[in-house]
N, C-alpha and C. Protein backbone atom coordinates (compact mmCIF):
# COMPACT_ATOMS: atom_id res chain seq x y z
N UNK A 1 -12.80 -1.30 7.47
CA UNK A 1 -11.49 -1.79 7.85
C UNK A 1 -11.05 -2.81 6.82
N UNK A 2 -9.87 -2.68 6.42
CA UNK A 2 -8.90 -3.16 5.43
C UNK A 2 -8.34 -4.32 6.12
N UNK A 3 -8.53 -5.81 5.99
CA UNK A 3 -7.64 -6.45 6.65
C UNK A 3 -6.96 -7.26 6.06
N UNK A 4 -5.64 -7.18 6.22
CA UNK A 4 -4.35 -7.40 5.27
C UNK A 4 -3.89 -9.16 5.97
N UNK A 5 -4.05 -9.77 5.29
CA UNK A 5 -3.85 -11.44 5.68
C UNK A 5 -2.34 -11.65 5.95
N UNK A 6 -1.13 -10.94 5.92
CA UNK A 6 -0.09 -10.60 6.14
C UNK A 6 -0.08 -10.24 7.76
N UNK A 7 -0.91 -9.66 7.75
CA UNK A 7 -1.24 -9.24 9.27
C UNK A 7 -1.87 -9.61 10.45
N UNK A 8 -2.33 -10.61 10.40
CA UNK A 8 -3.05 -11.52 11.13
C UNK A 8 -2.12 -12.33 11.82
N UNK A 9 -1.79 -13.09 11.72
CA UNK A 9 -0.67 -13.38 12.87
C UNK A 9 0.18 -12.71 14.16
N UNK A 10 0.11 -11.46 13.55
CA UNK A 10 0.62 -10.45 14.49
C UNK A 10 -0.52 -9.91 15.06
N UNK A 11 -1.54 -9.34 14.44
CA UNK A 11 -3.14 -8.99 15.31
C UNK A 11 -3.53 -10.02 15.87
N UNK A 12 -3.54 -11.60 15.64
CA UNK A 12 -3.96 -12.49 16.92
C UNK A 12 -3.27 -12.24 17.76
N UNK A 13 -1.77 -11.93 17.47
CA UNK A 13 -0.75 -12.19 19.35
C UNK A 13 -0.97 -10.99 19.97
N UNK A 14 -1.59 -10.18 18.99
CA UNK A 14 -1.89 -8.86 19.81
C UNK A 14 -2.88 -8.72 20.94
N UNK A 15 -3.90 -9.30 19.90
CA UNK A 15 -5.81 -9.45 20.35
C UNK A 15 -4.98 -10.63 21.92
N UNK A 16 -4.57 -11.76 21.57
CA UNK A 16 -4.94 -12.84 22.47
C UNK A 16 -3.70 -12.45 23.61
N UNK A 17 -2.51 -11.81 23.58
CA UNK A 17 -1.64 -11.46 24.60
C UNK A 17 -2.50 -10.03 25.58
N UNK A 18 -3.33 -9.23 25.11
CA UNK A 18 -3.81 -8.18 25.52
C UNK A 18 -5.42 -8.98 26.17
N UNK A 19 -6.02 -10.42 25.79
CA UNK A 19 -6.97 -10.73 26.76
C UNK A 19 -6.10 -11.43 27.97
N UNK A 20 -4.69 -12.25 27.64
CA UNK A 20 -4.13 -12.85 28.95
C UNK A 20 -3.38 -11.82 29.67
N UNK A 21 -3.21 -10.98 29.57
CA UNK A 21 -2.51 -9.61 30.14
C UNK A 21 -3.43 -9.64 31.07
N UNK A 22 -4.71 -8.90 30.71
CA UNK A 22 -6.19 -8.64 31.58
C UNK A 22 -6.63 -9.43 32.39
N UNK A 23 -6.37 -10.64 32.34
CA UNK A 23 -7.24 -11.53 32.75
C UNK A 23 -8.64 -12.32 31.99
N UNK A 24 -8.79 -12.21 31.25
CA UNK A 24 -10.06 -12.27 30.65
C UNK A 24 -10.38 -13.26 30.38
N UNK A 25 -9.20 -14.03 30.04
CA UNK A 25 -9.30 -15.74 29.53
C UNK A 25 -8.34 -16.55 30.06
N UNK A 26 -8.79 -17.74 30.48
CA UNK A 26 -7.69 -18.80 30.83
C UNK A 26 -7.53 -20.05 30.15
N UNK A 27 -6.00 -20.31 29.26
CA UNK A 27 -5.86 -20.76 28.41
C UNK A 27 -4.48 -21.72 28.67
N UNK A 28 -4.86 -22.67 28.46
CA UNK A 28 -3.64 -23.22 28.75
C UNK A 28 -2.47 -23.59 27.75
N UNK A 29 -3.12 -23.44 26.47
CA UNK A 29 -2.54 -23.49 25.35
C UNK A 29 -2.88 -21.89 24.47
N UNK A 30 -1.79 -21.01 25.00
CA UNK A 30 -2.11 -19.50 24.55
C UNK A 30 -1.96 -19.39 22.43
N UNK A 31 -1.02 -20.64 22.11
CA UNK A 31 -0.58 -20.95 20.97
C UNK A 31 -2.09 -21.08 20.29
N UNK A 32 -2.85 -22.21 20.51
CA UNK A 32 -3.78 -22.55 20.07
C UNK A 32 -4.87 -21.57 20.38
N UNK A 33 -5.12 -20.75 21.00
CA UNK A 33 -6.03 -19.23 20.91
C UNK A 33 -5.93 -18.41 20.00
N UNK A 34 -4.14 -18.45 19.91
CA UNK A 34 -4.13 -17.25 18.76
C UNK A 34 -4.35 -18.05 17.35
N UNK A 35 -4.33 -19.54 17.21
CA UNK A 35 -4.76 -19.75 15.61
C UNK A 35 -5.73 -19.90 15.78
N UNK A 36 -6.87 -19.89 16.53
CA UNK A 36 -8.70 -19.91 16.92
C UNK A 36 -8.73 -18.28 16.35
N UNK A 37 -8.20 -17.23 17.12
CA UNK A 37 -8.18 -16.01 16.57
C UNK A 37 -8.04 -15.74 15.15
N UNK A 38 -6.85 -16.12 14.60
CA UNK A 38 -6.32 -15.95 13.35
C UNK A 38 -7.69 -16.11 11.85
N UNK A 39 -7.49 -18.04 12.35
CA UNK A 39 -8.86 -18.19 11.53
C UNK A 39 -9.89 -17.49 11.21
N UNK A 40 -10.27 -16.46 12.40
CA UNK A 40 -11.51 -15.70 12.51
C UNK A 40 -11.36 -14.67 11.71
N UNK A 41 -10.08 -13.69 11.58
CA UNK A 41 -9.49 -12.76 11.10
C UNK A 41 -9.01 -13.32 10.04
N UNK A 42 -8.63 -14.16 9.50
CA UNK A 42 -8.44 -14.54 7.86
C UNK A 42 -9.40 -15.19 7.19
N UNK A 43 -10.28 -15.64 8.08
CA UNK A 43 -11.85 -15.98 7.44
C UNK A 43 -12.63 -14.01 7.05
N UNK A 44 -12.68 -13.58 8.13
CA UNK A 44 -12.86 -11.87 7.35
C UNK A 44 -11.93 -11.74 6.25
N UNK A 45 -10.63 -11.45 6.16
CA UNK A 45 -10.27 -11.15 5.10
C UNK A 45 -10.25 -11.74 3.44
N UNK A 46 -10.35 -13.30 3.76
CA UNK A 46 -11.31 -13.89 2.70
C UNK A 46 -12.70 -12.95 2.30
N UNK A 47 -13.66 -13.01 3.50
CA UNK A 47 -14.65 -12.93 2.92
C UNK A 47 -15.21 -11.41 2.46
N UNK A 48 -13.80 -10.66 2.47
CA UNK A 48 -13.90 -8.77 2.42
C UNK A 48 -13.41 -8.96 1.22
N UNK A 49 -12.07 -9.72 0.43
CA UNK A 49 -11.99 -9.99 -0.60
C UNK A 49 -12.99 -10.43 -1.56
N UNK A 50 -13.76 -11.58 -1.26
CA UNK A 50 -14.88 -12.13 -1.99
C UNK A 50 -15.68 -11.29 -1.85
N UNK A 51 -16.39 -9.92 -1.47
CA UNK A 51 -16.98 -9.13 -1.40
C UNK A 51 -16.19 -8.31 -2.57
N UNK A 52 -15.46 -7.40 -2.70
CA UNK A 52 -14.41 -6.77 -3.51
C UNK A 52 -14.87 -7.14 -4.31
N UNK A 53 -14.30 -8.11 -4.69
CA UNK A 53 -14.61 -8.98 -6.46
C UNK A 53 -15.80 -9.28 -6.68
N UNK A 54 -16.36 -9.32 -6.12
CA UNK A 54 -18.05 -9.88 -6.84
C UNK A 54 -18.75 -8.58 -6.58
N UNK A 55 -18.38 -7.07 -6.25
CA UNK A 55 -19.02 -6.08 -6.46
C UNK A 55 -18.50 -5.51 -7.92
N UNK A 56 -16.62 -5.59 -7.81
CA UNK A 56 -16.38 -5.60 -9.39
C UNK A 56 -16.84 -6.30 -10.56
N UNK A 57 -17.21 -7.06 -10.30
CA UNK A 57 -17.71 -8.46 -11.25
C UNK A 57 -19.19 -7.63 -11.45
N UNK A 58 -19.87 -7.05 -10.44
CA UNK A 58 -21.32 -6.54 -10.52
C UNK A 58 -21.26 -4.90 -11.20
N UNK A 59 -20.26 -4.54 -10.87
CA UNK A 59 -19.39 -3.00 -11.53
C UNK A 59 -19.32 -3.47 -13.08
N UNK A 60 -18.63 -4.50 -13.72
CA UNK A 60 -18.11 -4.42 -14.91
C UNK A 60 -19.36 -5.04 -15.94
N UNK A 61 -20.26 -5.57 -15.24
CA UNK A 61 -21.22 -6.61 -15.90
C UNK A 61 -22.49 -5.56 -15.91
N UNK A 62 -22.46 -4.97 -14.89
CA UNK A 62 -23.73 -3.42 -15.11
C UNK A 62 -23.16 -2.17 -16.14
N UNK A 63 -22.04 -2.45 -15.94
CA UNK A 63 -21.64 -1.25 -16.86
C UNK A 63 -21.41 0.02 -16.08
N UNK A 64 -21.52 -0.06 -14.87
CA UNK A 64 -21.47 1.18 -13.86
C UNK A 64 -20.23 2.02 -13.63
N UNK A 65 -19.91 3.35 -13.61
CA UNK A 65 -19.12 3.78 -13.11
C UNK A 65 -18.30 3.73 -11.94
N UNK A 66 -17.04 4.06 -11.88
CA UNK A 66 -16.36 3.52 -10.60
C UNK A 66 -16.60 4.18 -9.52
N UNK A 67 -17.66 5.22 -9.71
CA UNK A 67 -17.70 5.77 -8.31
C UNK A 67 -18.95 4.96 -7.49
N UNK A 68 -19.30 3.70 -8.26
CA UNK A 68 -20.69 2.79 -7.74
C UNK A 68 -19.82 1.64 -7.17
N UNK A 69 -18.38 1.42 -7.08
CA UNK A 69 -17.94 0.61 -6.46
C UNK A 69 -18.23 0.29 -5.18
N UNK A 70 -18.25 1.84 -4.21
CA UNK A 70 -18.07 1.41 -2.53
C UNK A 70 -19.63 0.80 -2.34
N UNK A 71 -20.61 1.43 -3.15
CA UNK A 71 -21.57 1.22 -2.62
C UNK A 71 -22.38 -0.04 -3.24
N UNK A 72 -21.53 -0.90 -4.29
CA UNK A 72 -22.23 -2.06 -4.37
C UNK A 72 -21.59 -3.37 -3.56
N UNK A 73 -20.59 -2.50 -3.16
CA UNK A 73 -19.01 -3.59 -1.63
C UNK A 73 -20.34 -3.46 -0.64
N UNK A 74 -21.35 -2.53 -0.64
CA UNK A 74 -22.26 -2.37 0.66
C UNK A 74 -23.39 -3.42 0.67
N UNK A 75 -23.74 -3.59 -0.75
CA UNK A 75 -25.21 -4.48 -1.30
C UNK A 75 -24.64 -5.72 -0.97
N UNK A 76 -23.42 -6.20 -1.67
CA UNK A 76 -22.90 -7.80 -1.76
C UNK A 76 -22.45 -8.00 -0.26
N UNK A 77 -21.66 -6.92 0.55
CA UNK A 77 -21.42 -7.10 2.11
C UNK A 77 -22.82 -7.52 2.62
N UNK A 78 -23.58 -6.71 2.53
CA UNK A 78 -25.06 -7.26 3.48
C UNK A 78 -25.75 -8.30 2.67
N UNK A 79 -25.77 -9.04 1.52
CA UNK A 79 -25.94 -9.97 1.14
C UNK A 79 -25.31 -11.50 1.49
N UNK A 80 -23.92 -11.02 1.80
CA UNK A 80 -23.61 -12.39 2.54
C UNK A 80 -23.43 -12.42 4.18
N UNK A 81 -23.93 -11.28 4.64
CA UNK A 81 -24.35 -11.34 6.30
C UNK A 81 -23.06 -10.97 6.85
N UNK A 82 -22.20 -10.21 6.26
CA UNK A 82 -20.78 -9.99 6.77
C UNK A 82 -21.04 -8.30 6.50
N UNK A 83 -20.12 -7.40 7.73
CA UNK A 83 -19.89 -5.63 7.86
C UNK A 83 -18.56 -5.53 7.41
N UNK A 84 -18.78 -4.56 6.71
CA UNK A 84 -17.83 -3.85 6.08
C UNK A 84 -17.67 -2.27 6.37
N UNK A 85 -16.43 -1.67 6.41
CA UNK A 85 -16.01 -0.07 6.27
C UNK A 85 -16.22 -0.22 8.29
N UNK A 86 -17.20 0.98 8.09
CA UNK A 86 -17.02 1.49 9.59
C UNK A 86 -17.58 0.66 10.64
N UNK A 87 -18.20 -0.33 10.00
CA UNK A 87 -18.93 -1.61 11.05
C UNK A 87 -18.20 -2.36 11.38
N UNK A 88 -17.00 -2.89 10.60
CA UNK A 88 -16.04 -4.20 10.73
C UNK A 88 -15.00 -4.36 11.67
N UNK A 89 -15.40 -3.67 12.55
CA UNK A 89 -14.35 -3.72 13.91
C UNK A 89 -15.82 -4.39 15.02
N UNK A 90 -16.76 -3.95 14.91
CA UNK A 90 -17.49 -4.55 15.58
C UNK A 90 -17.71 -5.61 14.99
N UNK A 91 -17.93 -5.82 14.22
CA UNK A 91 -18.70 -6.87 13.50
C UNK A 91 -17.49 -8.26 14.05
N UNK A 92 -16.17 -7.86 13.66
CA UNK A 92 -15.25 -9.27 13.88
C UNK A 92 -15.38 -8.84 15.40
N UNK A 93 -15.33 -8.01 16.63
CA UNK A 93 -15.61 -8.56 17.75
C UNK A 93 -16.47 -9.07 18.24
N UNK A 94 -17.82 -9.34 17.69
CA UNK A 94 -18.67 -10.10 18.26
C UNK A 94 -18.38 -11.76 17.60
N UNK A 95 -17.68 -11.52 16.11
CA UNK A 95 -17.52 -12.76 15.57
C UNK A 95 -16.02 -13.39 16.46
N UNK A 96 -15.00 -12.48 17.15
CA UNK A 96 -14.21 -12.93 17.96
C UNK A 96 -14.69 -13.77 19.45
N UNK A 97 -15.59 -12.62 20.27
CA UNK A 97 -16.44 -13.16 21.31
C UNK A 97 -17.09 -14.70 21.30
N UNK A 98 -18.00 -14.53 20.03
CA UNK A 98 -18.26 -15.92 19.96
C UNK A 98 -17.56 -17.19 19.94
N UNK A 99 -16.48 -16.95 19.11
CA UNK A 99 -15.37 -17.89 18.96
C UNK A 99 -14.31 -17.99 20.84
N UNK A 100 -14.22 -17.34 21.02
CA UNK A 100 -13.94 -17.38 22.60
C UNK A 100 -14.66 -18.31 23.67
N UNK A 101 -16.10 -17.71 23.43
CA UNK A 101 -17.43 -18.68 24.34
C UNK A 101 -17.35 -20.39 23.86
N UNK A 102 -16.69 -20.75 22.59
CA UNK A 102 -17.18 -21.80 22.10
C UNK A 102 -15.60 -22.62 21.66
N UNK A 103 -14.13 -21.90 22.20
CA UNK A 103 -13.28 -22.38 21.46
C UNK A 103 -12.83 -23.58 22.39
N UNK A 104 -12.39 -24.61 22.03
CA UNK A 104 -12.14 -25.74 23.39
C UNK A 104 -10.43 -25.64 23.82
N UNK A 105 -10.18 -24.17 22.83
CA UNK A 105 -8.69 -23.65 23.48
C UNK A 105 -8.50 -23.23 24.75
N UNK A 106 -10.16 -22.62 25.06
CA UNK A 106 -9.93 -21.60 26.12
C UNK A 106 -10.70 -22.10 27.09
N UNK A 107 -10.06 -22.58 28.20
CA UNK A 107 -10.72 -23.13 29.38
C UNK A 107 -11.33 -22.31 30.28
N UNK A 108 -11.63 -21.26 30.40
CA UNK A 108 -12.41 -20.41 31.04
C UNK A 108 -12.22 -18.69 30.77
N UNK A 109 -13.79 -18.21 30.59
CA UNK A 109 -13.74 -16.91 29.82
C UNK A 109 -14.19 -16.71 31.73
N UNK A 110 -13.16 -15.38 32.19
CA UNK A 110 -13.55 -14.79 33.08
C UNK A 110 -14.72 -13.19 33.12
N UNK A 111 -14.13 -12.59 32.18
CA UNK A 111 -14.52 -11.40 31.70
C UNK A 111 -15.80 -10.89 31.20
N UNK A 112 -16.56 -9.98 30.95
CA UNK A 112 -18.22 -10.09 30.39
C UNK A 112 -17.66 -9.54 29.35
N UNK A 113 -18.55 -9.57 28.17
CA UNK A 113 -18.63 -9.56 26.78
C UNK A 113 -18.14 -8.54 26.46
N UNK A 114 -18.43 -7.25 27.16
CA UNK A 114 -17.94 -5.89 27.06
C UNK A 114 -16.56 -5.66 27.37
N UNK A 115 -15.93 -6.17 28.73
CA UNK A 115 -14.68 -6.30 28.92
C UNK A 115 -13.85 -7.24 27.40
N UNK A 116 -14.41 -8.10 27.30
CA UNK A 116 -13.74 -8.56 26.74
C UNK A 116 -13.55 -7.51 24.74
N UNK A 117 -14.66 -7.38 24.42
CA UNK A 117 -14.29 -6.39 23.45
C UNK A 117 -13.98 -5.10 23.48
N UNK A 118 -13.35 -4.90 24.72
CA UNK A 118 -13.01 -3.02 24.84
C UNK A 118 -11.26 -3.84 24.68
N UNK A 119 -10.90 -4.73 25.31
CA UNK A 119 -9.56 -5.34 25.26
C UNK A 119 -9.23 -5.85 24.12
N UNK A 120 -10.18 -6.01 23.10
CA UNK A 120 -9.81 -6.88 21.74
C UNK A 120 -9.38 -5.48 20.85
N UNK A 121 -10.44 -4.23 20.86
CA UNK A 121 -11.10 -3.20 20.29
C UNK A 121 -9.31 -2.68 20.04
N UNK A 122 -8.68 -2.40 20.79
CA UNK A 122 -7.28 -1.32 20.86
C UNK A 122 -6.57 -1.70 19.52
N UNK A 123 -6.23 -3.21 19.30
CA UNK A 123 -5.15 -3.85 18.78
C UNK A 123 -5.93 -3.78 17.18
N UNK A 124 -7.11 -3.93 16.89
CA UNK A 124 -7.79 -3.69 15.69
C UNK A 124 -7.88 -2.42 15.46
N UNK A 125 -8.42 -1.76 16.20
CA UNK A 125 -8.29 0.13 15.97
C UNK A 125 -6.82 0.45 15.22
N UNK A 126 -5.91 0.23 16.20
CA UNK A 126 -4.61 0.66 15.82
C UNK A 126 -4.34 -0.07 14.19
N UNK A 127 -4.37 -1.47 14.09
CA UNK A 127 -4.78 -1.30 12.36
C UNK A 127 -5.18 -0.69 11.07
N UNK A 128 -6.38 -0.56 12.05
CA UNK A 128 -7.36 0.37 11.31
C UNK A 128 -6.66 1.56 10.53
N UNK A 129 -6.23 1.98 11.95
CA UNK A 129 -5.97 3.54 11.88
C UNK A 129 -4.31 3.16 10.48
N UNK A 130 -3.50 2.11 10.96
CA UNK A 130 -2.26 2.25 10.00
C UNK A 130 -2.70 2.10 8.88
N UNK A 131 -3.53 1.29 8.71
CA UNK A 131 -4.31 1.01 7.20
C UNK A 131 -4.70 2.19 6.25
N UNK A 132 -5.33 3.48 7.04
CA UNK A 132 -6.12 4.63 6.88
C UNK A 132 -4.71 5.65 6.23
N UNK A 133 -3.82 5.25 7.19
CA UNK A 133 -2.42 6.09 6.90
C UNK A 133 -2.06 5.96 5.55
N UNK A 134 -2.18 4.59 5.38
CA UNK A 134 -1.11 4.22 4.34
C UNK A 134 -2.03 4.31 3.05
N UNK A 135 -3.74 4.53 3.19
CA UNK A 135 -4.40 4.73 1.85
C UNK A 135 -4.67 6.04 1.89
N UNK A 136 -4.24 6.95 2.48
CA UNK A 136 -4.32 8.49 2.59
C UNK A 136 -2.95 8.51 2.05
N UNK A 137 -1.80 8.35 2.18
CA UNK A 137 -0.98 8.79 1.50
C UNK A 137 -1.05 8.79 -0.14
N UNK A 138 -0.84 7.27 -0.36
CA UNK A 138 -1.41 6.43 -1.51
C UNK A 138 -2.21 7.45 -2.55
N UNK A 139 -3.22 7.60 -1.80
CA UNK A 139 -4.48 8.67 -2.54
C UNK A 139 -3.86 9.80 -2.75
N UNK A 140 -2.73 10.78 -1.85
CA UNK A 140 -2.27 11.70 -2.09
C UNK A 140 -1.40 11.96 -2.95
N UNK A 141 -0.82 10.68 -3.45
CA UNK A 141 0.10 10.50 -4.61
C UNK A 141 -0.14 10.17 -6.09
N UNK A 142 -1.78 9.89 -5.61
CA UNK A 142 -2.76 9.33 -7.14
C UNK A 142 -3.52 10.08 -7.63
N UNK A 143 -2.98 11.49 -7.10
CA UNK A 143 -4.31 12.95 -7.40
C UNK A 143 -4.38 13.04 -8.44
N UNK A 144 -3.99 12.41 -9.63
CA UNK A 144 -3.55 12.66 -11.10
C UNK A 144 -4.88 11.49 -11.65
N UNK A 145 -4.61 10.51 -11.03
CA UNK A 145 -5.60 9.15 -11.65
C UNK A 145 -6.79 9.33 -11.09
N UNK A 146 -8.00 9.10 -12.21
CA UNK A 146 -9.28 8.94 -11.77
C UNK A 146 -9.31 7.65 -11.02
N UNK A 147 -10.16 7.69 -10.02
CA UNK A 147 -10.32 6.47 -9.08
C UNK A 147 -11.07 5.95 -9.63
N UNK A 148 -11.11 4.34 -9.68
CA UNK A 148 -11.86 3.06 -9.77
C UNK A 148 -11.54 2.94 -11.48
N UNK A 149 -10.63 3.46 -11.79
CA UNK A 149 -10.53 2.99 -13.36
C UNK A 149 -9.51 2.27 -13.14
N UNK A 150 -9.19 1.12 -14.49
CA UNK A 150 -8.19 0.30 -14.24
C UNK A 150 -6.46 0.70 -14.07
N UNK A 151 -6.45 1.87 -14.65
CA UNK A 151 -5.15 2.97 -14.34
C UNK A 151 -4.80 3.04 -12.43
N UNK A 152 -6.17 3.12 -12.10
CA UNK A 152 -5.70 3.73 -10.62
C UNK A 152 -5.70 2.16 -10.02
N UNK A 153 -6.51 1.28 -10.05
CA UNK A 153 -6.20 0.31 -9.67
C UNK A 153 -4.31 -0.14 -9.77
N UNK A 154 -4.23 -0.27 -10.95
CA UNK A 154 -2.61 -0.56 -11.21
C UNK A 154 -1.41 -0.22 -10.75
N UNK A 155 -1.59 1.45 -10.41
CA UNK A 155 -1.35 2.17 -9.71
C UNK A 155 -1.31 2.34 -8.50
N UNK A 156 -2.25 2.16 -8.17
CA UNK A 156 -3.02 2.17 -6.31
C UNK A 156 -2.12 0.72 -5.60
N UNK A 157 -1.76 -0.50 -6.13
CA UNK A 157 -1.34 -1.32 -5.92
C UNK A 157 0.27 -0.71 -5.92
N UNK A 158 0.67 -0.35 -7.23
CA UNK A 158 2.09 -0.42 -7.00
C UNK A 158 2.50 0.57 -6.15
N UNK A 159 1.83 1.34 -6.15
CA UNK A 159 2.74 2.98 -4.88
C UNK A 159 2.18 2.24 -3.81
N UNK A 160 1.45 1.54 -3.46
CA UNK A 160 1.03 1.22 -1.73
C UNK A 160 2.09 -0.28 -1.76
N UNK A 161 2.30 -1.35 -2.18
CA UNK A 161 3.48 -1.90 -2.35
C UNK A 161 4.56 -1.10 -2.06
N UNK A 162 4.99 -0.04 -2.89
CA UNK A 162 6.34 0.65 -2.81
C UNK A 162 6.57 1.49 -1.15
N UNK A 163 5.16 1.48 -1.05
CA UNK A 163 5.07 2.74 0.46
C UNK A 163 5.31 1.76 2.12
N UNK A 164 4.74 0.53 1.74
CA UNK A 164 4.54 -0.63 2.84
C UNK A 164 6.45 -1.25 2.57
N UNK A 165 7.08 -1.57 1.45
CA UNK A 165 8.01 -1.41 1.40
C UNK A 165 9.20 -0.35 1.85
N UNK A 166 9.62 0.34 1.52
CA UNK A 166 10.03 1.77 2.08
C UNK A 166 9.81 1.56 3.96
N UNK A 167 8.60 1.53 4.41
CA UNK A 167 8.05 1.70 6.00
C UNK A 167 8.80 -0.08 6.64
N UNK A 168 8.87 -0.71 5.18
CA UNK A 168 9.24 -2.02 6.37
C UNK A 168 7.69 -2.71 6.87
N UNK A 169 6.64 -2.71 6.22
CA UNK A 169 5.63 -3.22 6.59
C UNK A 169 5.19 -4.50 5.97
């Protein structure tokens, strides 16, 4: 999972309006939940970035081909104790959960751990999934550029800019 720091503000009111919907949490300051949330979700996207770059940094300094990119994002991800790709929806709900049990926003967690991440789970999925959209197109328009060279990078940026533009995203 791709998480776009643009987007976080709107995935906390998502995540934290869909636990007070439920019941799950009682908060008397719903404001101050969702920047307890936020933090959590722009602390991931920091640290998915700083993953990125220090696998490129490990890509350009080995000399490796770009198809060794995803899988050195996997070495430096489990090196700094953070999930990446198909783990990172769990991974930030247990790092959400915790932050819930311990935030002094939230005056009482009603819900068990499971309730509470099947209710977080929807509003990140649906991300997920727009995220998936918009680098499947992207890719379908870059069939020309070899991936992970600095061409497709350059590229890969400006048509997904132009495409999130265009959609209004």
């Amino acid at each position: 999972m791709r998480l776009q720091v643009a987007k976080v503000p709107q995935l906390a009111r998502e995540i934290v309006d869909a636990l007070l919907a439920e019941g799950d949490i009682e908060a008397p300051s719903p404001d101050e939940v969702r920047s307890d949330v936020e933090s959590v979700l722009a602390q991931y996207a920091r640290d998915e970035a700083d993953v990125t770059e220090r696998a490129r940094e490990l890509q350009a300094k080995r000399g490796l081909g770009p198809g060794e990119l995803g899988r050195l994002r996997h070495l430096v991800a489990e090196e700094k104790h953070i999930r990446i790709g198909d783990e990172a929806i769990d991974y930030l709900l247990d790092q959400l959960v915790e932050m819930l049990m311990h935030s002094s926003n939230v005056e009482e967690v009603w819900s068990e751990d499971v309730d509470l991440r099947r209710h977080m789970r929807e509003p990140l999925r649906r991300q997920d999934q727009l995220e998936e959209q918009l680098q499947a197109e992207v890719r379908g328009k870059l069939r020309h550029v070899q991936e992970g060279t600095a061409v497709w990078e350059v590229e890969y940026r400006r048509v997904m800019e132009d495409i999130k533009r265009r959609k209004g995203l």
